[in-house]
C-alpha atoms as a PDB file:
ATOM      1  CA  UNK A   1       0.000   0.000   0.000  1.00  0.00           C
ATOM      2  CA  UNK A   2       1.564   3.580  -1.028  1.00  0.00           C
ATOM      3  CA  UNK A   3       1.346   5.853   1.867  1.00  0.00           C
ATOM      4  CA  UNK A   4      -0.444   8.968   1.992  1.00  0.00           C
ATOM      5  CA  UNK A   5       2.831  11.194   1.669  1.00  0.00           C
ATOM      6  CA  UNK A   6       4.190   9.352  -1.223  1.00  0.00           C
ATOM      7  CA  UNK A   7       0.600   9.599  -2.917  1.00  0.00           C
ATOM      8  CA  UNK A   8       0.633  13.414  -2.674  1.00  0.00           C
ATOM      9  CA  UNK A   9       4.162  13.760  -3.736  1.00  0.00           C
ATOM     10  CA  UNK A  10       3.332  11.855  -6.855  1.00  0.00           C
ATOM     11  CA  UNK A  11       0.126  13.479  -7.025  1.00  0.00           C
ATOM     12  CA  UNK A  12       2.559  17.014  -6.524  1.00  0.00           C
ATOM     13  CA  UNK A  13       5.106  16.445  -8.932  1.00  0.00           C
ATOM     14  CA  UNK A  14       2.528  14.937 -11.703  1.00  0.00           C
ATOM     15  CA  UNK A  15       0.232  18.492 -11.571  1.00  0.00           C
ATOM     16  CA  UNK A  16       3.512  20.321 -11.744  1.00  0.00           C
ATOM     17  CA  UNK A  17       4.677  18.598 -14.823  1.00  0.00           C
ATOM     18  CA  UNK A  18       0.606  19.230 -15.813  1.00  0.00           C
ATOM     19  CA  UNK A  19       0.808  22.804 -15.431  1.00  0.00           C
ATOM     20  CA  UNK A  20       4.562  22.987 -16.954  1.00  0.00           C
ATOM     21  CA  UNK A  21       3.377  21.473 -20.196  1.00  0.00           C
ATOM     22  CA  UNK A  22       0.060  23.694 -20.501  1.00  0.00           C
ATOM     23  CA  UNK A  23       2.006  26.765 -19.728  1.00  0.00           C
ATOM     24  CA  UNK A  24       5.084  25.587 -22.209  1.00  0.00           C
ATOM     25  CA  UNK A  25       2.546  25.383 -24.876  1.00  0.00           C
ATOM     26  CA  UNK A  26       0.884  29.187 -24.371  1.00  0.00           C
ATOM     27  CA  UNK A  27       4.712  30.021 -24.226  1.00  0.00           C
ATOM     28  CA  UNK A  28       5.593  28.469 -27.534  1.00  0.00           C
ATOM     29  CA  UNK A  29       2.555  30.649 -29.049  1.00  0.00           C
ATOM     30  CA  UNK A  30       3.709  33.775 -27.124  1.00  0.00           C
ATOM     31  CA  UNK A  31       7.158  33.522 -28.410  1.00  0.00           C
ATOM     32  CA  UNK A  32       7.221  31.565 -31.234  1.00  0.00           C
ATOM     33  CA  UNK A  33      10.950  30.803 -32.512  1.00  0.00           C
ATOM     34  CA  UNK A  34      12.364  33.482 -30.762  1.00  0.00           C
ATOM     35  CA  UNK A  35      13.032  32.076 -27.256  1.00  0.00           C
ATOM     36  CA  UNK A  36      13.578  33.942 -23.850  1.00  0.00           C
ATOM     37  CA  UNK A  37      11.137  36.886 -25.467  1.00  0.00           C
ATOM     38  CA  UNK A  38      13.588  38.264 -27.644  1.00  0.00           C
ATOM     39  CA  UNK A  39      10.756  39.538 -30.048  1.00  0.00           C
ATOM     40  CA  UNK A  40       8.206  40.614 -27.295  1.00  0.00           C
ATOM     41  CA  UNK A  41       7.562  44.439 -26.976  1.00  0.00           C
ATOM     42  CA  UNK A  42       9.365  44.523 -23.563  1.00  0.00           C
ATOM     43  CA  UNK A  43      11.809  46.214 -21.836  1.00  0.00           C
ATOM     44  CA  UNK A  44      15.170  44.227 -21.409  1.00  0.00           C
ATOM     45  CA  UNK A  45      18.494  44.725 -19.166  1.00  0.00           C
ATOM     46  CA  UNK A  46      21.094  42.705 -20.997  1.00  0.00           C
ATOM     47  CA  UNK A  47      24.167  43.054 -18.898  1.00  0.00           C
ATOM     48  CA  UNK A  48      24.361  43.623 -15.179  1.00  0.00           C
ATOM     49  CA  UNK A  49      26.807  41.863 -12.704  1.00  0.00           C
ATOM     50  CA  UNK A  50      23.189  40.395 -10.558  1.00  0.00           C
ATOM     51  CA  UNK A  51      21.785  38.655 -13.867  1.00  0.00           C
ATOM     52  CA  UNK A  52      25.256  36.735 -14.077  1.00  0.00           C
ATOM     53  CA  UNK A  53      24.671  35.309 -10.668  1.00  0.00           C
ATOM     54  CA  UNK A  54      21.191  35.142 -10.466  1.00  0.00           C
ATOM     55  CA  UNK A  55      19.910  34.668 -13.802  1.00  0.00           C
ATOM     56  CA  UNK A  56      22.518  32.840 -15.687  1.00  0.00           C
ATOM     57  CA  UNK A  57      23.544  35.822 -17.480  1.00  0.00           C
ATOM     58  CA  UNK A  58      20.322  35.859 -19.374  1.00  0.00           C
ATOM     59  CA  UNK A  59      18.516  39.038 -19.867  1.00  0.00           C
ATOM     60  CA  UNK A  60      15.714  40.546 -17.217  1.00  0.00           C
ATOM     61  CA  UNK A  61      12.445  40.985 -19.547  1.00  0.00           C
ATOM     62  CA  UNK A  62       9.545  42.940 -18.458  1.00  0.00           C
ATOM     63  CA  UNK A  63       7.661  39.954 -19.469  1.00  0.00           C
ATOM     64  CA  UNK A  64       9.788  37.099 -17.615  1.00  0.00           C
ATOM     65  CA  UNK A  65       9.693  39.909 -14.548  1.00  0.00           C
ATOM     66  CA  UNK A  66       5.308  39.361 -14.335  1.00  0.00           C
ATOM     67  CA  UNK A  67       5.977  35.674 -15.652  1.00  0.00           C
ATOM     68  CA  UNK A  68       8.118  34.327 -12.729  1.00  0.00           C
ATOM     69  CA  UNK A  69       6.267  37.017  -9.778  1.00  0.00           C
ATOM     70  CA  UNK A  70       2.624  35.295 -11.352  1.00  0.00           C
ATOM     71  CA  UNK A  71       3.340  31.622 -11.351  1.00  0.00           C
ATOM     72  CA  UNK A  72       5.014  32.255  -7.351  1.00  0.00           C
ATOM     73  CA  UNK A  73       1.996  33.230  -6.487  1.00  0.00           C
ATOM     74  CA  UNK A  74      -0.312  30.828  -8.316  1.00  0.00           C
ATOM     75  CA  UNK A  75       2.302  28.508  -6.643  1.00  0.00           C
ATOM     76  CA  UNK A  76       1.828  30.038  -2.916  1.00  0.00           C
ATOM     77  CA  UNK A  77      -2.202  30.317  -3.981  1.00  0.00           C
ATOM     78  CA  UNK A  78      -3.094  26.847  -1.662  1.00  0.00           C
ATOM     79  CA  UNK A  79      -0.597  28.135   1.211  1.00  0.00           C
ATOM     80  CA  UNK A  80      -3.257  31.598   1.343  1.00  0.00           C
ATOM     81  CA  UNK A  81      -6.475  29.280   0.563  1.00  0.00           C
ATOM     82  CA  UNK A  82      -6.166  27.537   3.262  1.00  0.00           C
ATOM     83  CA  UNK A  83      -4.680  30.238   5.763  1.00  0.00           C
ATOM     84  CA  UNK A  84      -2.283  27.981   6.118  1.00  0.00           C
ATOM     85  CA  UNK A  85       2.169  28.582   6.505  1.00  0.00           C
ATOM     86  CA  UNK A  86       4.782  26.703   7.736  1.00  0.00           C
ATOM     87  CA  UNK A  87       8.255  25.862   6.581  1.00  0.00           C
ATOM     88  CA  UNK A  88       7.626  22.543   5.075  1.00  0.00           C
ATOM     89  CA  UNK A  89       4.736  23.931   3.231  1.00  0.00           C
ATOM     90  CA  UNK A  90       6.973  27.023   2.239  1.00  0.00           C
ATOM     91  CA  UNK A  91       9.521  24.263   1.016  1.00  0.00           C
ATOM     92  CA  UNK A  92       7.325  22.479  -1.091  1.00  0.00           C
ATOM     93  CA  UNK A  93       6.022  26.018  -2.802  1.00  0.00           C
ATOM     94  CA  UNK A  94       9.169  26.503  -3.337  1.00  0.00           C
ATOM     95  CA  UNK A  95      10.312  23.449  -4.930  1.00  0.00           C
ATOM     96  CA  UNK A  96       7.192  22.721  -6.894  1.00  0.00           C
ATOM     97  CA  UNK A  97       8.492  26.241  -8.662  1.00  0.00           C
ATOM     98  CA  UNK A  98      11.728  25.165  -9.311  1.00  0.00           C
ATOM     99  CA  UNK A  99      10.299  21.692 -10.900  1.00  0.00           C
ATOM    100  CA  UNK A 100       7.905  23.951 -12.930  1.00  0.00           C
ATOM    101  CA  UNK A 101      10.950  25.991 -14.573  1.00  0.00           C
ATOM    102  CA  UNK A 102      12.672  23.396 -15.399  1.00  0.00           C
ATOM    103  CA  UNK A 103       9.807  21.067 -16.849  1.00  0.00           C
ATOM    104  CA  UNK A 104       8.459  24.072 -18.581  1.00  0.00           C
ATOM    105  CA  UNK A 105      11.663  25.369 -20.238  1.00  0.00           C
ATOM    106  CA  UNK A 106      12.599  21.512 -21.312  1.00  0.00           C
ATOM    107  CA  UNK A 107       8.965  21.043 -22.527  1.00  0.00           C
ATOM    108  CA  UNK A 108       9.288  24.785 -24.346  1.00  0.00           C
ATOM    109  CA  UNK A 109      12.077  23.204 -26.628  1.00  0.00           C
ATOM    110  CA  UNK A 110      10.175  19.685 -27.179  1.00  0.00           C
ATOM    111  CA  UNK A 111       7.220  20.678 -28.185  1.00  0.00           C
ATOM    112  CA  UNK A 112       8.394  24.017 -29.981  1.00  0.00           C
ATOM    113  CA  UNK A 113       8.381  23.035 -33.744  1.00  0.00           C
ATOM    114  CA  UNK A 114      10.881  25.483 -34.015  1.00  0.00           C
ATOM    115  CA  UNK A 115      13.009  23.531 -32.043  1.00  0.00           C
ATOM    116  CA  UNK A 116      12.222  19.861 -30.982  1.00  0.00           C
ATOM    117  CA  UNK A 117      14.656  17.297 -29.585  1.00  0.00           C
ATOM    118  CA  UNK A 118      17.295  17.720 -32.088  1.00  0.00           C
ATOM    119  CA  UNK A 119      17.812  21.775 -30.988  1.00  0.00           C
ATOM    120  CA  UNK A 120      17.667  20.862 -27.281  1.00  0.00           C
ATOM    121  CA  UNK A 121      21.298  22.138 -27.698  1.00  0.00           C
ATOM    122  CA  UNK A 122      23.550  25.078 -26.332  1.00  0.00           C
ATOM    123  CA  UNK A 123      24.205  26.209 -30.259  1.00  0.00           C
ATOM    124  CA  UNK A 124      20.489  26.688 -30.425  1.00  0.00           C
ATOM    125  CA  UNK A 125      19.541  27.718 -27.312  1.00  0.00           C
ATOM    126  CA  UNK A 126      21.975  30.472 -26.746  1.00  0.00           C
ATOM    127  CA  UNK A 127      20.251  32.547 -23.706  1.00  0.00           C
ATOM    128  CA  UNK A 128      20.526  29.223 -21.439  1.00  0.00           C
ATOM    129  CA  UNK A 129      25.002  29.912 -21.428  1.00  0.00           C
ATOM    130  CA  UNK A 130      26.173  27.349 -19.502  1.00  0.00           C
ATOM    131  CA  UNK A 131      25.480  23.295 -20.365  1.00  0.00           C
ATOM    132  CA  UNK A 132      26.611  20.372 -18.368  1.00  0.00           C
ATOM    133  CA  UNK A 133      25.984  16.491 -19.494  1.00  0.00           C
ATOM    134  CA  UNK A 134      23.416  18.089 -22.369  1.00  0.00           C
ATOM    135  CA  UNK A 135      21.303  20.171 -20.332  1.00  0.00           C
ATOM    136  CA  UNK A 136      21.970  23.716 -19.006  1.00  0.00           C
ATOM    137  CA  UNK A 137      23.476  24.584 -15.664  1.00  0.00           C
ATOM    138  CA  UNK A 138      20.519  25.414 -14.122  1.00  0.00           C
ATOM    139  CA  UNK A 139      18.186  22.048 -14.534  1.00  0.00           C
ATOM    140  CA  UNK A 140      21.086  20.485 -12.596  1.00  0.00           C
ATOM    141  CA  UNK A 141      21.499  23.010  -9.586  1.00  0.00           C
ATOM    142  CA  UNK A 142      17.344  23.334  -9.186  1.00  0.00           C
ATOM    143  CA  UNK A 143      16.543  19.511  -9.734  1.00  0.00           C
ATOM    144  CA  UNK A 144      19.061  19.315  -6.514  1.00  0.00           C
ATOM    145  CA  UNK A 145      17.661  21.830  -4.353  1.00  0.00           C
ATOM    146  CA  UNK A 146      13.861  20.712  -5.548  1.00  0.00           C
ATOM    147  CA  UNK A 147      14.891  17.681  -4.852  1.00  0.00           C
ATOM    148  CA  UNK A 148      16.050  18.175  -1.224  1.00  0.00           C
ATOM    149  CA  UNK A 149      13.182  20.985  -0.627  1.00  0.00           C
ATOM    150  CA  UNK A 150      10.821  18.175  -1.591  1.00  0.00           C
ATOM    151  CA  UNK A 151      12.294  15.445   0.850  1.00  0.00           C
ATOM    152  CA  UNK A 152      12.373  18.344   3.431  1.00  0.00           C
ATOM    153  CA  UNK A 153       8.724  18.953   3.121  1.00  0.00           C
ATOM    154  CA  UNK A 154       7.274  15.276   3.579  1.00  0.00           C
END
């Protein structure tokens, strides 16, 4: 018998990787071909010394700025629904956000006919800078600290 915890962490992760594949897709019709909103009528800082630590060195769009502040919210909605805080919960937020970014940007380039499998590549790709074993940077650091904010919070 699967215990209750492990049922809602399956239950979590699945309706993550639900919500990352909806939102991929109105992302591939938002942007098209032209990944991290480079043809979007919004402001953009290219080069700062804070987006090379905290954002990779990718740009800071007006859009991604709403994007990311929206979907921590919708991800913090059940915490304020139920009047209801506490670290683990806070954890789990928090790594059912990082799970989302990464399932949505991977599923972004999948199911982008622009792109697809075969452009799943730093050549293609070029805002995500830094690639390790195929896959940038980032997927590796977050999938750890999801990973470990998830364990934390069951």
């Amino acid at each position: 018998m699967i215990s209750e915890q492990i049922l809602q962490l399956i239950l979590t992760l699945g309706s993550v990787i639900v919500l990352a594949f909806f939102f991929a897709q109105a992302e591939i019709h938002i942007e098209g071909d032209a990944g991290w909103a480079a043809n979007l009528p919004t402001w953009r800082i290219e080069n700062h010394w804070l987006l090379d630590i905290f954002w990779g060195g990718r740009a800071m769009t007006g859009y991604h700025a709403w994007v990311f502040l929206f979907i921590a919210i919708f991800f913090h909605f059940p915490l304020c629904f139920m009047a209801q805080w506490s670290l683990p919960l806070e954890a789990r937020a928090v790594a059912s956000i990082m799970l989302f970014w990464i399932a949505e940007d991977f599923l972004w380039f999948i199911a982008n006919p622009a792109f697809g499998w075969k452009r799943f590549r730093k050549e293609d790709a070029i805002w995500h800078k830094n690639w390790i074993c195929g896959a940038p940077v980032e997927y590796w650091i977050f999938s750890v600290f999801s990973a470990l904010l998830f364990w934390y919070s069951y």
